[in-house]
PDB file of N, CA and C in Angstrom:
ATOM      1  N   UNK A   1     -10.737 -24.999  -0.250  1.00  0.00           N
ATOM      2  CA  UNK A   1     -11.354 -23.749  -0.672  1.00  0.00           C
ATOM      3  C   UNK A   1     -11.217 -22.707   0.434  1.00  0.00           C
ATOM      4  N   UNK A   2     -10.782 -21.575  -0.112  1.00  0.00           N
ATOM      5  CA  UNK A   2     -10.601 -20.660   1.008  1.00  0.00           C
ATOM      6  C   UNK A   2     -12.385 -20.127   1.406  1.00  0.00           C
ATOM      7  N   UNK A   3     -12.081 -19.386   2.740  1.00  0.00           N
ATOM      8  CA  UNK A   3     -13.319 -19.166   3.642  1.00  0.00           C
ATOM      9  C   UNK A   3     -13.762 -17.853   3.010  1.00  0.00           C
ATOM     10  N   UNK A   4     -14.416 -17.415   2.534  1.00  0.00           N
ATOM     11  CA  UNK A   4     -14.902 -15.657   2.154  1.00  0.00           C
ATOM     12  C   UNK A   4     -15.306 -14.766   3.390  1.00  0.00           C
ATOM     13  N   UNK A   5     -14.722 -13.895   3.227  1.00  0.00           N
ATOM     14  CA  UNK A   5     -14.930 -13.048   4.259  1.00  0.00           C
ATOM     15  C   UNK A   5     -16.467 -12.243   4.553  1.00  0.00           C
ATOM     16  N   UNK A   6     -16.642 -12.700   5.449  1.00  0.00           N
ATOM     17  CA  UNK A   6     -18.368 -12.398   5.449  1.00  0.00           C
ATOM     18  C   UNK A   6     -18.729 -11.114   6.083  1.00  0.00           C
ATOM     19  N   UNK A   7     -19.372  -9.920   5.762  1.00  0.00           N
ATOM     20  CA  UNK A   7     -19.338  -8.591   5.933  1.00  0.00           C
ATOM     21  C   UNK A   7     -20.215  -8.428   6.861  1.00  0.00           C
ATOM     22  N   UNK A   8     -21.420  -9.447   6.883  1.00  0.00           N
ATOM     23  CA  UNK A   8     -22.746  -9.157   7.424  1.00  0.00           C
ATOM     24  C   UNK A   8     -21.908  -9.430   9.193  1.00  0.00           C
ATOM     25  N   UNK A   9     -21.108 -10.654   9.217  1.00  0.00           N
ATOM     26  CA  UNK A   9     -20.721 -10.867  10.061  1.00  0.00           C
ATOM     27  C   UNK A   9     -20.452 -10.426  11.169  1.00  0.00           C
ATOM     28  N   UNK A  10     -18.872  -9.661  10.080  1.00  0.00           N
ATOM     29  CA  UNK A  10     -17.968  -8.275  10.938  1.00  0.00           C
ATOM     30  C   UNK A  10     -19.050  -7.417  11.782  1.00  0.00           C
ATOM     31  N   UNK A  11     -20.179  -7.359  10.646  1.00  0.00           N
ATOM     32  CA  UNK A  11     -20.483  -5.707  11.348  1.00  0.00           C
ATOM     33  C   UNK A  11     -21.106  -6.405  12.755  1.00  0.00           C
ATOM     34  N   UNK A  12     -21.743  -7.407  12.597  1.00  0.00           N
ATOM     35  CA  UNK A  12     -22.434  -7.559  13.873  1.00  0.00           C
ATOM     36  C   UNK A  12     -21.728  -7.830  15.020  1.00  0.00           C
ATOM     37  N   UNK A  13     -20.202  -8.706  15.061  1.00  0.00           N
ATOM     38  CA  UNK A  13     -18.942  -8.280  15.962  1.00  0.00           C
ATOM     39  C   UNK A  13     -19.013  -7.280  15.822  1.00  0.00           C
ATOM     40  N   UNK A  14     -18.742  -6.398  15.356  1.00  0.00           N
ATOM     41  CA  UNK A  14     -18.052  -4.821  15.898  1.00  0.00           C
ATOM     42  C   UNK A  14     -19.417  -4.153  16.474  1.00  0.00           C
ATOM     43  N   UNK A  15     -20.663  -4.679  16.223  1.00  0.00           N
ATOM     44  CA  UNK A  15     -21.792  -4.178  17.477  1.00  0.00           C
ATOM     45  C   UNK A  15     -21.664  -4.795  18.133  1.00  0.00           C
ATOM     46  N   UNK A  16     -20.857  -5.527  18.490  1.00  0.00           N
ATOM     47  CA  UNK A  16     -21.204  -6.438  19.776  1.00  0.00           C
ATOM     48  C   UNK A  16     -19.399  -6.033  20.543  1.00  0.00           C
ATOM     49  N   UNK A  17     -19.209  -5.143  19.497  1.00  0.00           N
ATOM     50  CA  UNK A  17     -18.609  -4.298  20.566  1.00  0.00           C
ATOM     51  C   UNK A  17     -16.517  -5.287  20.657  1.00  0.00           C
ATOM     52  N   UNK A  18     -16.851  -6.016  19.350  1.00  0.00           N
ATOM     53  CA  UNK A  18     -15.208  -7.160  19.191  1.00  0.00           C
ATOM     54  C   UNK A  18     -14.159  -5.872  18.282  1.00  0.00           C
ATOM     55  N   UNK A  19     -12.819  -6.347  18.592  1.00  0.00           N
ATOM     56  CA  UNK A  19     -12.320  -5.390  17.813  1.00  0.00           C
ATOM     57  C   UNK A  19     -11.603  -5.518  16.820  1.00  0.00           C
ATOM     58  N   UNK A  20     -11.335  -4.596  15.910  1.00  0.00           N
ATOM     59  CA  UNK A  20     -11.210  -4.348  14.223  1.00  0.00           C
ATOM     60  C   UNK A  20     -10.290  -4.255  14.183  1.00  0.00           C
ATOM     61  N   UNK A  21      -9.050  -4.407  15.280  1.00  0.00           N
ATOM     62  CA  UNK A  21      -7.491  -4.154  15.008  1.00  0.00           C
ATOM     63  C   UNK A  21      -6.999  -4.964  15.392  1.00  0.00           C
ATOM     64  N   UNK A  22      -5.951  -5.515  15.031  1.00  0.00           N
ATOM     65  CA  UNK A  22      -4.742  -6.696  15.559  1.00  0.00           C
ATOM     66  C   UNK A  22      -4.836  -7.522  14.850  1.00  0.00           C
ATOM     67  N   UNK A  23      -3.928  -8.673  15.323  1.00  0.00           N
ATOM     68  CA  UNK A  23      -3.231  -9.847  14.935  1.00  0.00           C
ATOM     69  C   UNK A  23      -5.378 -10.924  14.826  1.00  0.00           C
ATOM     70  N   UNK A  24      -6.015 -10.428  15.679  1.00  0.00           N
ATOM     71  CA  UNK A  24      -7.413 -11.278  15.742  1.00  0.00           C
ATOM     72  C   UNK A  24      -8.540 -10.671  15.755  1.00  0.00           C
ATOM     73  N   UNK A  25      -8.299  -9.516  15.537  1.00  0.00           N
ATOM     74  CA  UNK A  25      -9.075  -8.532  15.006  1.00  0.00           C
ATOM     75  C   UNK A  25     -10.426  -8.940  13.819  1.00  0.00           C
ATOM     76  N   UNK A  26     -11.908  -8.035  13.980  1.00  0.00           N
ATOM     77  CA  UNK A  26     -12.619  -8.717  12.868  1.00  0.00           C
ATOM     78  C   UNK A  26     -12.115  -8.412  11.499  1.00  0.00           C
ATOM     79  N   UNK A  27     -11.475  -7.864  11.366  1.00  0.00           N
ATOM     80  CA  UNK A  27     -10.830  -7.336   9.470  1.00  0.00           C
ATOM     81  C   UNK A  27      -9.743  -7.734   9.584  1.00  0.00           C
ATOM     82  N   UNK A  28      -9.241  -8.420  10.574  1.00  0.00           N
ATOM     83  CA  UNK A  28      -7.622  -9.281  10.146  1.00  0.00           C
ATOM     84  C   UNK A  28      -8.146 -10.213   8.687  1.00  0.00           C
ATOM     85  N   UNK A  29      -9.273 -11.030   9.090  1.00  0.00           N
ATOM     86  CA  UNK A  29      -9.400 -11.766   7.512  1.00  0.00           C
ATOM     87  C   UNK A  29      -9.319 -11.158   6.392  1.00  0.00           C
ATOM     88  N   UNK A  30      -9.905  -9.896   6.691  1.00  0.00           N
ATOM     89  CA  UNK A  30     -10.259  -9.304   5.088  1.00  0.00           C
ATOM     90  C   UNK A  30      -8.812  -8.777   4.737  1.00  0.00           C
ATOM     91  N   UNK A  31      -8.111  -8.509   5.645  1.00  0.00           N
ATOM     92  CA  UNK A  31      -6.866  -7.805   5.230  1.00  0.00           C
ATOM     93  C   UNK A  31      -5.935  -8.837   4.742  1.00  0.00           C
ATOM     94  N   UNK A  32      -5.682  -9.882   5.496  1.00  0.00           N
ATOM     95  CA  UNK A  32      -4.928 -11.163   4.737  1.00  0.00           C
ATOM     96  C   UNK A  32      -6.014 -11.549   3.196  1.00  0.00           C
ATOM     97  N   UNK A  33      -6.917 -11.656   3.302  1.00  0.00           N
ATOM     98  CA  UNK A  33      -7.078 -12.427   1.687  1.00  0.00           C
ATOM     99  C   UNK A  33      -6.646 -10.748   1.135  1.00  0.00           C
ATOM    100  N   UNK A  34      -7.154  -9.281   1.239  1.00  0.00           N
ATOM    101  CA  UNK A  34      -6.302  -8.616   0.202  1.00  0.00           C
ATOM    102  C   UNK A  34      -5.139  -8.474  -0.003  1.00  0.00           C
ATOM    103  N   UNK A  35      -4.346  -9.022   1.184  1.00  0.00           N
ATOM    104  CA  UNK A  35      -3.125  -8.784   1.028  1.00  0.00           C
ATOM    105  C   UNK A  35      -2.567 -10.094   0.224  1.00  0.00           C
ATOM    106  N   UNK A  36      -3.354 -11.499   0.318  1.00  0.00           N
ATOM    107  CA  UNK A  36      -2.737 -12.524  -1.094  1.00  0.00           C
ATOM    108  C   UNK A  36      -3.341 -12.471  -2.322  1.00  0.00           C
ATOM    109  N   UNK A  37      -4.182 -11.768  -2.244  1.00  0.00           N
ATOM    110  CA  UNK A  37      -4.618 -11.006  -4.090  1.00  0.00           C
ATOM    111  C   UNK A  37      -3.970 -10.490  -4.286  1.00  0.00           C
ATOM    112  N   UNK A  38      -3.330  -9.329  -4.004  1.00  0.00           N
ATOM    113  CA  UNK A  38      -2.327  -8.755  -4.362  1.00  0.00           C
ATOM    114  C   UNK A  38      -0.783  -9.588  -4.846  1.00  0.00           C
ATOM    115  N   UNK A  39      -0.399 -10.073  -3.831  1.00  0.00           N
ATOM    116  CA  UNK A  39       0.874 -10.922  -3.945  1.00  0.00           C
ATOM    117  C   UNK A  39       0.264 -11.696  -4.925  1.00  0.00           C
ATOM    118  N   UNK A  40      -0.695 -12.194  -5.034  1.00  0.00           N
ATOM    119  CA  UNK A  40      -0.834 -13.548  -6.481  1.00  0.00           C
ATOM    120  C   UNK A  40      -1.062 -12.710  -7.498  1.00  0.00           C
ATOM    121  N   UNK A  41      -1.582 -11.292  -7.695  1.00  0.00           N
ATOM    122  CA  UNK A  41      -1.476 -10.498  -9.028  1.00  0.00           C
ATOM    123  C   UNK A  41      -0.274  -9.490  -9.079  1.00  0.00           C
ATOM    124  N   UNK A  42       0.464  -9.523  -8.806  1.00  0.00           N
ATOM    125  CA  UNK A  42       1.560  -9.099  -8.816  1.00  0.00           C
ATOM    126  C   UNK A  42       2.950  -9.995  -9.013  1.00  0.00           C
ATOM    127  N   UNK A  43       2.741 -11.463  -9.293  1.00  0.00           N
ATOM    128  CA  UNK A  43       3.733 -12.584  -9.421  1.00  0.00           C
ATOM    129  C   UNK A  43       3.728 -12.696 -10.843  1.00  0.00           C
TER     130      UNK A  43
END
């Protein structure tokens, strides 16, 4: 089962000051699962 991307999470990394861009970034997750919704609704 894939992991859900947890929002409450992010935000509290990004107060704690982690960052929102790159390869390990806190929204790298969210951007990979939208980016395989897409590819699986678009097949």
């Amino acid at each position: 089962m894939k992991q859900q991307f947890n929002m409450d999470e992010a935000f509290e990394l990004i107060k704690q000051g982690a960052r929102i861009d790159g390869k390990d970034g806190v929204l790298a997750p969210l951007i990979k699962q939208l980016t395989e919704l897409d590819e699986a609704l678009n097949i």
